[in-house]
C-alpha atoms as a PDB file:
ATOM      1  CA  UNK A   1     121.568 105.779 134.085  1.00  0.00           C
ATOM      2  CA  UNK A   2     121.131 108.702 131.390  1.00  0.00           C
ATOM      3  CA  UNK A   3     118.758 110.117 130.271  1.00  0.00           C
ATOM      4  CA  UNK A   4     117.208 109.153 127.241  1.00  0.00           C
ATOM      5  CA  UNK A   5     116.531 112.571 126.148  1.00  0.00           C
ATOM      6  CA  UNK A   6     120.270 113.726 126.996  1.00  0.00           C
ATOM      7  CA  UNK A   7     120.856 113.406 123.435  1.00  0.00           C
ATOM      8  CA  UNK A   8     121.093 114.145 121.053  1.00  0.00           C
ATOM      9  CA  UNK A   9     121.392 117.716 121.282  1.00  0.00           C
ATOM     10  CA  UNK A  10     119.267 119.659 118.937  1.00  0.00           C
ATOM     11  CA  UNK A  11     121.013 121.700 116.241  1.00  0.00           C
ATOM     12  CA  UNK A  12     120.823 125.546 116.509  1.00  0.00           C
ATOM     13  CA  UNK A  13     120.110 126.594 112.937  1.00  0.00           C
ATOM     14  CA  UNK A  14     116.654 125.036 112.339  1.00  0.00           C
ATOM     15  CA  UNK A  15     113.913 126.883 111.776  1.00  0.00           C
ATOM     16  CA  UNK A  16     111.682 125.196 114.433  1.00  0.00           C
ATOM     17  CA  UNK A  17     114.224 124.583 117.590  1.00  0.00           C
ATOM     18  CA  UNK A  18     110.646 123.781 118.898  1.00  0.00           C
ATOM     19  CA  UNK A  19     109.253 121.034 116.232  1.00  0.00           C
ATOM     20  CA  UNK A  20     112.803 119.752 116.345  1.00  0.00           C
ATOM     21  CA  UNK A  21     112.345 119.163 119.815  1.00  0.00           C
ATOM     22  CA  UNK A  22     109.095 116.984 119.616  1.00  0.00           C
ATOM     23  CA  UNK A  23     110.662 115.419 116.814  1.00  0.00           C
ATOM     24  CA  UNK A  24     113.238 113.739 119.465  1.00  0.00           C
ATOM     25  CA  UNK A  25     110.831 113.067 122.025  1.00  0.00           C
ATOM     26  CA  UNK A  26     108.377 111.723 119.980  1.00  0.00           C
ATOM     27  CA  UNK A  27     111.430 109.546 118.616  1.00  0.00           C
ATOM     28  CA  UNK A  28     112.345 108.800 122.146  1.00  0.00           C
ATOM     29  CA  UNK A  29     108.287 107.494 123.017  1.00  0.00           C
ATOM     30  CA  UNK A  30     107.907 105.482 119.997  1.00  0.00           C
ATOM     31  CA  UNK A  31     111.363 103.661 120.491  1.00  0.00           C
ATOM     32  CA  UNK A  32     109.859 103.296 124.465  1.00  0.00           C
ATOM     33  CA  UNK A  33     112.646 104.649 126.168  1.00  0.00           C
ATOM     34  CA  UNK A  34     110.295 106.710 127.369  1.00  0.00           C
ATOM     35  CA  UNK A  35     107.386 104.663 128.063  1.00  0.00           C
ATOM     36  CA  UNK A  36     103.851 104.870 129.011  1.00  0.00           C
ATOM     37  CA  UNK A  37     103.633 106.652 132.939  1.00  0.00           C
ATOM     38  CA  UNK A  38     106.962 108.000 132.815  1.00  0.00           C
ATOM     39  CA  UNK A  39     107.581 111.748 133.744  1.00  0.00           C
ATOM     40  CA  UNK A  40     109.265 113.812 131.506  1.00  0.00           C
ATOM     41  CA  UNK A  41     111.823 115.660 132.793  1.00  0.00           C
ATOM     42  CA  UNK A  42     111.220 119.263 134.185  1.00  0.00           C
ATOM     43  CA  UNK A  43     111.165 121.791 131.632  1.00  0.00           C
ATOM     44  CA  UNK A  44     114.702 123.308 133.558  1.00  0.00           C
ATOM     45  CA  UNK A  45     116.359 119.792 132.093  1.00  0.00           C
ATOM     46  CA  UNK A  46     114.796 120.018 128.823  1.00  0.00           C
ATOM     47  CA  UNK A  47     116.493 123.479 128.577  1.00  0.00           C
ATOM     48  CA  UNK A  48     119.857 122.371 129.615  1.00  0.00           C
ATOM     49  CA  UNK A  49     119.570 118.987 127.456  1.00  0.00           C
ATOM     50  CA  UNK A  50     119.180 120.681 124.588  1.00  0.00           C
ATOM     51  CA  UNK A  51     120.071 123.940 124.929  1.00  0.00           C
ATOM     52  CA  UNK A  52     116.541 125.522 123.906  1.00  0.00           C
ATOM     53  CA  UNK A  53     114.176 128.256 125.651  1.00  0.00           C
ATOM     54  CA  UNK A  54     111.541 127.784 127.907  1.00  0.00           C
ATOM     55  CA  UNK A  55     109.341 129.282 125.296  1.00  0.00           C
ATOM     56  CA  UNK A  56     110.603 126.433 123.078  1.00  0.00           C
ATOM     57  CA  UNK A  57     110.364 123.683 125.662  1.00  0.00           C
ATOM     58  CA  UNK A  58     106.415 125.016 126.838  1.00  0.00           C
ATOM     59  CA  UNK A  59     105.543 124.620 122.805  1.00  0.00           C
ATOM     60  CA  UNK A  60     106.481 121.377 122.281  1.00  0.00           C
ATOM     61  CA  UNK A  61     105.019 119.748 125.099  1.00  0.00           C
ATOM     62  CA  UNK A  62     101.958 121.632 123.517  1.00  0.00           C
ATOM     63  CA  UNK A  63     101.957 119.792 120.456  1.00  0.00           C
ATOM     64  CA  UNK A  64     102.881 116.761 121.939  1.00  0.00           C
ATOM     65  CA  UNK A  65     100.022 117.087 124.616  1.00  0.00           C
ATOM     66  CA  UNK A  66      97.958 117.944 121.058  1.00  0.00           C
ATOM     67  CA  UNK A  67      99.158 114.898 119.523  1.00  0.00           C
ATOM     68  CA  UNK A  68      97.781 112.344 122.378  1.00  0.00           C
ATOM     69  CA  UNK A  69     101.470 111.714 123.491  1.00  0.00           C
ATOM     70  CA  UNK A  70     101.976 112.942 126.922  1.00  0.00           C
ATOM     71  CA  UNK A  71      99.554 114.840 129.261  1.00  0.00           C
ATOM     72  CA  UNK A  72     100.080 117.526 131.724  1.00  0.00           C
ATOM     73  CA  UNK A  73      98.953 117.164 135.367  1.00  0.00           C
ATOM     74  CA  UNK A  74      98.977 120.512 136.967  1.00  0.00           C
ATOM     75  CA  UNK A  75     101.454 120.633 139.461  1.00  0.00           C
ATOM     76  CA  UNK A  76     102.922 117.603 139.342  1.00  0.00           C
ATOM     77  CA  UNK A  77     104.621 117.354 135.892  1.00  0.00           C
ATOM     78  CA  UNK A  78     104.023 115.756 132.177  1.00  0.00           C
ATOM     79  CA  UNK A  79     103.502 112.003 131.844  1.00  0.00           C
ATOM     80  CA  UNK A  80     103.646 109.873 128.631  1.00  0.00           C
ATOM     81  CA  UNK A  81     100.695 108.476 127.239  1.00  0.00           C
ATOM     82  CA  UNK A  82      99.655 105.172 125.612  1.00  0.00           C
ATOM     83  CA  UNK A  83     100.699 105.128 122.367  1.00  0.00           C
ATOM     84  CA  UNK A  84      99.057 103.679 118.635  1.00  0.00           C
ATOM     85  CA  UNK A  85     100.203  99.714 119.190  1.00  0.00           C
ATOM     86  CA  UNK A  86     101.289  98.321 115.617  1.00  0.00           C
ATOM     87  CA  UNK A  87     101.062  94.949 117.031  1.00  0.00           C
ATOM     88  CA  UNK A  88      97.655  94.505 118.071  1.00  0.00           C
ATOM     89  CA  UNK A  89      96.785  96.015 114.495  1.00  0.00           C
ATOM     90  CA  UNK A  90      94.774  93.163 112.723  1.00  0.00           C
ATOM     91  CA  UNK A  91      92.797  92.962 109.266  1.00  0.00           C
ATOM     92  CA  UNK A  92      89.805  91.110 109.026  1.00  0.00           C
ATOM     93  CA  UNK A  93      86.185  91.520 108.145  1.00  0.00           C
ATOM     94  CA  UNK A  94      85.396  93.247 112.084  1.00  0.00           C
ATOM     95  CA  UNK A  95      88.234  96.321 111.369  1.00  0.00           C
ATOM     96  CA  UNK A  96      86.902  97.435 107.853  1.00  0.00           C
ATOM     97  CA  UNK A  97      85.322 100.750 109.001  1.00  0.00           C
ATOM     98  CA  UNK A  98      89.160 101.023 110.920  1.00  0.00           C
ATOM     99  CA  UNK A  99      90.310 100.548 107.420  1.00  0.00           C
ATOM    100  CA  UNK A 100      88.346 102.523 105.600  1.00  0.00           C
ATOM    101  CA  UNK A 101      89.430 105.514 107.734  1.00  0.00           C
ATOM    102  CA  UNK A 102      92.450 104.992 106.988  1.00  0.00           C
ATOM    103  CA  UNK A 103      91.894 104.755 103.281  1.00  0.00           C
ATOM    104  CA  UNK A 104      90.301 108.005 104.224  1.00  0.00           C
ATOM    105  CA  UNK A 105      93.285 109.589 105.866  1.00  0.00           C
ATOM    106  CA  UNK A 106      95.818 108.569 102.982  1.00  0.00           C
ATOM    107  CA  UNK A 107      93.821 109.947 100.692  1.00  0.00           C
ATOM    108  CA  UNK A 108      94.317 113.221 102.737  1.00  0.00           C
ATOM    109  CA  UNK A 109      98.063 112.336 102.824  1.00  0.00           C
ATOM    110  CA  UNK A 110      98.386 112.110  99.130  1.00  0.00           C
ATOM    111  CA  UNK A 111      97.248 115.824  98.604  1.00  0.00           C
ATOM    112  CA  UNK A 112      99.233 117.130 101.540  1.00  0.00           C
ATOM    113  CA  UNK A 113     102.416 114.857 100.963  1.00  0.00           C
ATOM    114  CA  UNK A 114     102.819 115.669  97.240  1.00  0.00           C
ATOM    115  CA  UNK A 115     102.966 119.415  97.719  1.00  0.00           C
ATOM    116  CA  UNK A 116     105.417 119.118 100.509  1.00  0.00           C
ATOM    117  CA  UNK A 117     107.583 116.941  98.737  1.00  0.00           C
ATOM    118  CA  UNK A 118     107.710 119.487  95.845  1.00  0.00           C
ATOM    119  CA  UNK A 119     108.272 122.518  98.076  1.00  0.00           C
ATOM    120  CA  UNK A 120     110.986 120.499 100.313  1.00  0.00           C
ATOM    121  CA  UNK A 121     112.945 120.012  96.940  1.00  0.00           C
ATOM    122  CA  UNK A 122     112.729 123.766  96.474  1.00  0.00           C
ATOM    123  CA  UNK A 123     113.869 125.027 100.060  1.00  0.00           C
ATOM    124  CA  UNK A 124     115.666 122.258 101.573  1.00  0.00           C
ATOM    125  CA  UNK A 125     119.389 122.910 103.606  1.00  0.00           C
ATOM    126  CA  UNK A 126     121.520 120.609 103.308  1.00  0.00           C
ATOM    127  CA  UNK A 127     121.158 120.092 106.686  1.00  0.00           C
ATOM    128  CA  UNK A 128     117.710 118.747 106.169  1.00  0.00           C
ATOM    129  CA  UNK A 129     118.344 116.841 103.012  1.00  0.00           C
ATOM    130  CA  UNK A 130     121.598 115.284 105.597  1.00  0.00           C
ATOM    131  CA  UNK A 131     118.381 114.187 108.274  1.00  0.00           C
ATOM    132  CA  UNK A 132     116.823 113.007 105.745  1.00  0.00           C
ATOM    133  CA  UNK A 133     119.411 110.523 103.992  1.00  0.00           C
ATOM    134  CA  UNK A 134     119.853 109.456 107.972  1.00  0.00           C
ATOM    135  CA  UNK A 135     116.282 107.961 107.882  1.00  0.00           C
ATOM    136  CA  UNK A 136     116.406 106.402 104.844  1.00  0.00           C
ATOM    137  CA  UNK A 137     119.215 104.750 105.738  1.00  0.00           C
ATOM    138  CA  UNK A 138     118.058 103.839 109.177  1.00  0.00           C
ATOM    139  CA  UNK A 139     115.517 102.226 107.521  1.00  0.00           C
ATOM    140  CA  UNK A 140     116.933 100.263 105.205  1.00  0.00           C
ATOM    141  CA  UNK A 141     119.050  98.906 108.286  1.00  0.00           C
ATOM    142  CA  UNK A 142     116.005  97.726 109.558  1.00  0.00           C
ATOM    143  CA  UNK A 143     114.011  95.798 106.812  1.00  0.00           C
ATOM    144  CA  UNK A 144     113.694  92.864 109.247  1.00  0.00           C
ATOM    145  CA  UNK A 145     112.321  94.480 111.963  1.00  0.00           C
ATOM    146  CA  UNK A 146     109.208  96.412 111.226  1.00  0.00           C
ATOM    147  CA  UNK A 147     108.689  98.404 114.612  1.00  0.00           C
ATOM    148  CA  UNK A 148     112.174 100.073 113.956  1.00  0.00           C
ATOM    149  CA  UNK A 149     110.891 100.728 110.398  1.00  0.00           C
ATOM    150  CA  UNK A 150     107.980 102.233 111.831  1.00  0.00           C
ATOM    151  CA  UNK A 151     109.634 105.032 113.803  1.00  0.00           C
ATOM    152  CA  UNK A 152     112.368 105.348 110.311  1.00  0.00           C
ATOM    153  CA  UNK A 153     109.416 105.489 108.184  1.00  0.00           C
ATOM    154  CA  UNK A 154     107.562 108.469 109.857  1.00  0.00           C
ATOM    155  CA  UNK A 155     111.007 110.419 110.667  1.00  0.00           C
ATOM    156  CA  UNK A 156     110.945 110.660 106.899  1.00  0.00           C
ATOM    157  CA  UNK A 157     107.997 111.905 106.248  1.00  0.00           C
ATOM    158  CA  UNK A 158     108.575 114.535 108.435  1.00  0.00           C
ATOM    159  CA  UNK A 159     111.825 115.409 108.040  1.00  0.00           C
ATOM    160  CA  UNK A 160     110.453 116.638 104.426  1.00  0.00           C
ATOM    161  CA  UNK A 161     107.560 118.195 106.036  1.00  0.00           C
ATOM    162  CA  UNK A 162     110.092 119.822 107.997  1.00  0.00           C
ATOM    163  CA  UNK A 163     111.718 121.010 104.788  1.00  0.00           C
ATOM    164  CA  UNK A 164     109.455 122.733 103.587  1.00  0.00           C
ATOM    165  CA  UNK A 165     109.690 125.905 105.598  1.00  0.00           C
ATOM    166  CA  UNK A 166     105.907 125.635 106.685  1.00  0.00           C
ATOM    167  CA  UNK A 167     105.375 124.614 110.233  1.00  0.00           C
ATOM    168  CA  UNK A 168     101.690 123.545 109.147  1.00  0.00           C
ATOM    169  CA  UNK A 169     102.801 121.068 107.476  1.00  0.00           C
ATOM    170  CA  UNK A 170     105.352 119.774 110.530  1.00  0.00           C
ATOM    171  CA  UNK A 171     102.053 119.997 112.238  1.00  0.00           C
ATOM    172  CA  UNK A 172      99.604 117.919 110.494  1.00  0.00           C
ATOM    173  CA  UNK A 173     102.056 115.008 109.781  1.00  0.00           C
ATOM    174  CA  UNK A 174     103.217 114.912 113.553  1.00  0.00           C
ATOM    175  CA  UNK A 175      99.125 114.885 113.712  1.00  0.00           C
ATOM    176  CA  UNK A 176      98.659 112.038 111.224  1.00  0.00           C
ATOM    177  CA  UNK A 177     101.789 110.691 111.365  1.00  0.00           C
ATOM    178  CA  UNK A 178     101.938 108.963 114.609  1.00  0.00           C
ATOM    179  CA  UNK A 179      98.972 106.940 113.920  1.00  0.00           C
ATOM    180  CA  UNK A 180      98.778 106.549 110.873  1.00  0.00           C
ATOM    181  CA  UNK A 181     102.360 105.677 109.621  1.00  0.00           C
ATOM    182  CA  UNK A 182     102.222 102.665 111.925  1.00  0.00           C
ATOM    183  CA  UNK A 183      99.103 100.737 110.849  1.00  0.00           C
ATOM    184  CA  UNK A 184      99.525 101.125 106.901  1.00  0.00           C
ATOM    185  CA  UNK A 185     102.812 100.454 107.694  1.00  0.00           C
ATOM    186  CA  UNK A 186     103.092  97.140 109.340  1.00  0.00           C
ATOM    187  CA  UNK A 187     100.030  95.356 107.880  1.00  0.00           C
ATOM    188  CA  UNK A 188     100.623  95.987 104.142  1.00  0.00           C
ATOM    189  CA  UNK A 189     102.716  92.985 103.138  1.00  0.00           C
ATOM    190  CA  UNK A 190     100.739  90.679 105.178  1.00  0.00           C
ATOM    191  CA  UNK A 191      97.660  92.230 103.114  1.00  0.00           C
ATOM    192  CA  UNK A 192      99.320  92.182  99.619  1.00  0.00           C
ATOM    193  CA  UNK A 193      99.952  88.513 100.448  1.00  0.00           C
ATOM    194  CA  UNK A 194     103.536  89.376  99.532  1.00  0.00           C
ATOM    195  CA  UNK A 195     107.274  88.506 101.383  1.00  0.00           C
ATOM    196  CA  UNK A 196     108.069  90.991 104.257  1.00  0.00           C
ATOM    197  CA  UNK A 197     111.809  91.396 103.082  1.00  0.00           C
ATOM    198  CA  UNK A 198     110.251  91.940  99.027  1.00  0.00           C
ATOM    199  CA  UNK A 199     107.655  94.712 100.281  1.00  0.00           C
ATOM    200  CA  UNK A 200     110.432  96.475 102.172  1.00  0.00           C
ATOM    201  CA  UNK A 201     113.251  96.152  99.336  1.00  0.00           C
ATOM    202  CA  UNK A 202     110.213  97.646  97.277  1.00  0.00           C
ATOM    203  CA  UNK A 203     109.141 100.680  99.470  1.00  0.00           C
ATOM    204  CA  UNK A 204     112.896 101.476  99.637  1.00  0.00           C
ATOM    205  CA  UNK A 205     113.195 101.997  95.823  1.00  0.00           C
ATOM    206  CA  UNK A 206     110.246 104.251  96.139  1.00  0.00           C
ATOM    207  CA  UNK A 207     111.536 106.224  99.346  1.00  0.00           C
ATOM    208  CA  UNK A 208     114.798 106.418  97.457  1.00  0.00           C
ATOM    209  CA  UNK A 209     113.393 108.136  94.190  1.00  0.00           C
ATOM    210  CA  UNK A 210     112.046 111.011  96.549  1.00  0.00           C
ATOM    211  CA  UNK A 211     114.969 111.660  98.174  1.00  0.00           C
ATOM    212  CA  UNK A 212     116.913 111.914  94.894  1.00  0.00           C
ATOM    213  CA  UNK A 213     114.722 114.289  93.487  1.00  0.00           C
ATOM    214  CA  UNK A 214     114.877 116.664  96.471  1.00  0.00           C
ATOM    215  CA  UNK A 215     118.256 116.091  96.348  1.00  0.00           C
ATOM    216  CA  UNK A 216     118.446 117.636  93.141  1.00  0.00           C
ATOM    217  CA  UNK A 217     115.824 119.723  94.129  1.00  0.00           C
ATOM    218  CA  UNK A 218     113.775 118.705  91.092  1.00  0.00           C
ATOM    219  CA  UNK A 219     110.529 119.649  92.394  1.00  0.00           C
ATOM    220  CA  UNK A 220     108.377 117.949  89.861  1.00  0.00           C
ATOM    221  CA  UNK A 221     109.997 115.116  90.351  1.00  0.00           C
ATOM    222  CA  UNK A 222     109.844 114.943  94.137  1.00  0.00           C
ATOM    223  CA  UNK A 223     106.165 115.634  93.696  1.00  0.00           C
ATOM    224  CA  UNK A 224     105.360 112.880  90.926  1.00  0.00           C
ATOM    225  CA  UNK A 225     107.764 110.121  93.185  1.00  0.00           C
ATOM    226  CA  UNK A 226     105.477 110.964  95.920  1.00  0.00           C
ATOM    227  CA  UNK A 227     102.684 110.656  94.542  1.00  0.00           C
ATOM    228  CA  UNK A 228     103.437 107.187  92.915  1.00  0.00           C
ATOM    229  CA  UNK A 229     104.362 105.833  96.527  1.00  0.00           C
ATOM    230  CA  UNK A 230     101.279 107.390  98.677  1.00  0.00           C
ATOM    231  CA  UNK A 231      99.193 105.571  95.401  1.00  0.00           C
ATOM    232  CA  UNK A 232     100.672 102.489  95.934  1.00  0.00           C
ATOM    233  CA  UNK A 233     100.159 102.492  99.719  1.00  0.00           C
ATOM    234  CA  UNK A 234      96.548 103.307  98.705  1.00  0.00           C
ATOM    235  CA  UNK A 235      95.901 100.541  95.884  1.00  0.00           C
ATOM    236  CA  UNK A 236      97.319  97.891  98.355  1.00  0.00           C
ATOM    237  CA  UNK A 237      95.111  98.956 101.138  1.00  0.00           C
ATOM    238  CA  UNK A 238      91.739  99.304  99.092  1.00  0.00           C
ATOM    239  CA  UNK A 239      92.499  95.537  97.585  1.00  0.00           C
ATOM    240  CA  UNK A 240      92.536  94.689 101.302  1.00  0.00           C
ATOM    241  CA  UNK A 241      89.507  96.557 102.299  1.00  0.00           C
ATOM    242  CA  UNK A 242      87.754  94.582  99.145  1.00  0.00           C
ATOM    243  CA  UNK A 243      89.086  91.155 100.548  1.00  0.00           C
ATOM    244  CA  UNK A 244      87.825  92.239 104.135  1.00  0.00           C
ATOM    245  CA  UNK A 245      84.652  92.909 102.220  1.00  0.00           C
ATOM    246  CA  UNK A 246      84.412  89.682 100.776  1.00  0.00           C
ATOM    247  CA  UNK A 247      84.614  87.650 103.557  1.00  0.00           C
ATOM    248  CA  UNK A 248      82.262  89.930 105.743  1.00  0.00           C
END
């Protein structure tokens, strides 16, 4: 059988060969091809996979192991973690402290997001803006099934944070992202009381304005369309945290 992190193999001209690298594991856990208890593969395979360093491989098991992904058992090798379940994700009066943390967390989102929108419009190869369009259109392609949307959703996010030049960025939305992606993410229509396939169609349109104004590196723009859809993640989740409220 292959292995699931024989490809694909990362591309040489990135500016983090080692972010890159978590990006496609990360991509690989969340998808569960590599599943809670399994052993990575030795850092030699890693550096034949993808073609990287040690030093690179060592690094991104460090943010991974910093990220609650995968842990490192000295002398025996680095195993795969649990991971945030979408599924058993529910809203009701008992999770509104859950839900007010994550109020808490977009709200952090929204200042971080909108600047690296703006600055990913500025310094964006087209490279990037390529990875990016791949997301989008991954997750358009999967408007009926929300747990591929999930992993679509978040490789967005950060392939913009990725954009921007500043691996701090990259490092606080692989942070935030893993967690925090999923539970807005597949709870929102159920909360706004609207149709699955309408909340999707309407998250695409706002996904889409982003990417066209990085694509035109209109930085203003890339900022403002950010804004407006972080907002709107935030209204709909406060008007749930009221209903939860309500009912307590």
């Amino acid at each position: 059988m292959e292995n699931p992190i024989d490809t694909p193999r990362l591309p040489r001209k990135r500016r983090s060969l080692a972010q890159e690298l978590v990006t496609v594991l990360t991509e690989q856990i969340r998808d569960g091809l590599l599943k809670r208890g399994d052993k990575l593969p030795t850092e030699s395979a890693i550096m034949d996979a993808h073609g990287v360093s040690r030093t690179v491989v060592r690094e991104a098991i460090s943010r991974l192991q910093a990220a609650g992904q995968v842990e490192t058992r000295h002398g025996i090798g680095t195993f795969v973690l649990d991971t945030p379940s979408p599924s058993g994700f529910r809203i009701d009066p008992a999770t509104v402290v859950t839900l007010r943390d994550v109020l808490a967390i977009l709200e952090l989102r929204i200042s971080l997001e909108v600047e690296s929108a703006g600055l990913a419009a500025q310094r964006r190869s087209t490279e990037q803006l390529a990875a990016m369009r791949a997301a989008l259109d991954a997750l358009n392609d999967s408007v009926a099934h929300a747990s591929d949307a999930v992993a679509s959703d978040f490789q967005f996010h950060l392939q913009i944070a990725l954009s921007t030049g500043n691996r701090y960025f990259t490092d606080i939305m692989t942070h935030l992202g893993t967690s925090i992606i999923p539970r807005t993410r597949l709870n929102s229509a159920r909360l706004a009381h609207d149709d699955q396939k309408h909340y999707m169609s309407r998250l695409s349109r706002e996904h889409e304005e982003i990417y066209d104004a990085i694509a035109r590196q209109d930085s203003d723009a890339a900022r403002a369309a950010m804004r407006l859809h972080l907002t709107n993640s935030r209204e709909r989740l406060r008007q749930a945290h009221e209903e939860a409220q309500a009912q307590g």
